[in-house]
Protein backbone atom coordinates (compact mmCIF):
# COMPACT_ATOMS: atom_id res chain seq x y z
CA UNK A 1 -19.53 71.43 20.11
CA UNK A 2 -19.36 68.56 17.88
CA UNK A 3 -15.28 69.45 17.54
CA UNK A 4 -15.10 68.60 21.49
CA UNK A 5 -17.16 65.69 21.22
CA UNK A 6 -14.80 63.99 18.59
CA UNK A 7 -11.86 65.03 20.79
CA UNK A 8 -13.46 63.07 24.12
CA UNK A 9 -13.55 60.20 22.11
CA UNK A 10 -10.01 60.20 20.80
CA UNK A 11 -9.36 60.43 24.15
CA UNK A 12 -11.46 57.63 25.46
CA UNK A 13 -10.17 54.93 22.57
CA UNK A 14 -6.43 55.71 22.82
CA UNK A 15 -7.47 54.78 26.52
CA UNK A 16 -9.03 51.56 25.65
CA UNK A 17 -6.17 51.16 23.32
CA UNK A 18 -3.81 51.02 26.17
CA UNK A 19 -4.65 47.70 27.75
CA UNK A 20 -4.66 46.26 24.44
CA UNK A 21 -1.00 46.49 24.51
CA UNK A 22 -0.63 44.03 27.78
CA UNK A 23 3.44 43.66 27.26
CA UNK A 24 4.03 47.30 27.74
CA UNK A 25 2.18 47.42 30.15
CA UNK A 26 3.39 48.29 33.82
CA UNK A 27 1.66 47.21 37.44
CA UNK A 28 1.45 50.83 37.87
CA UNK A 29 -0.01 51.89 35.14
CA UNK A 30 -2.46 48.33 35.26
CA UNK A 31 -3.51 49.82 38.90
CA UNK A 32 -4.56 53.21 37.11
CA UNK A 33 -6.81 51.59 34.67
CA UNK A 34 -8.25 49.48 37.93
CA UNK A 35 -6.34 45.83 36.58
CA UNK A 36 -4.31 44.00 39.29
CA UNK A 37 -0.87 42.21 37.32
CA UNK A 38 -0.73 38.84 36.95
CA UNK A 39 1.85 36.40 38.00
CA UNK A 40 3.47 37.12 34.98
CA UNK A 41 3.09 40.97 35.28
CA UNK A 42 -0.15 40.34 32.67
CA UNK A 43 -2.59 42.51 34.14
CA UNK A 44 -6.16 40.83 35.34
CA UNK A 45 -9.85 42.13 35.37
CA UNK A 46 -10.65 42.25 39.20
């Protein structure tokens, strides 16, 4: 059990991870993680 626990939160910080990385980051993928892009295509907390 402990095994799957570790793997859930692998999981859950290379997700976090991801909006770190705002320049590779594309409207679609911003609208999956529930941002809307910015003016500049920098994705905003609603």
């Amino acid at each position: 059990m402990a095994e799957n626990k570790n793997t859930e939160t692998k999981q859950v910080k290379s997700a976090d991870a991801k909006p770190a990385s705002r320049q590779s980051m594309t409207p679609e993928l911003a609208k999956e993680l529930g941002l809307d892009p910015g003016p500049y295509g920098k994705p905003t907390k609603k």
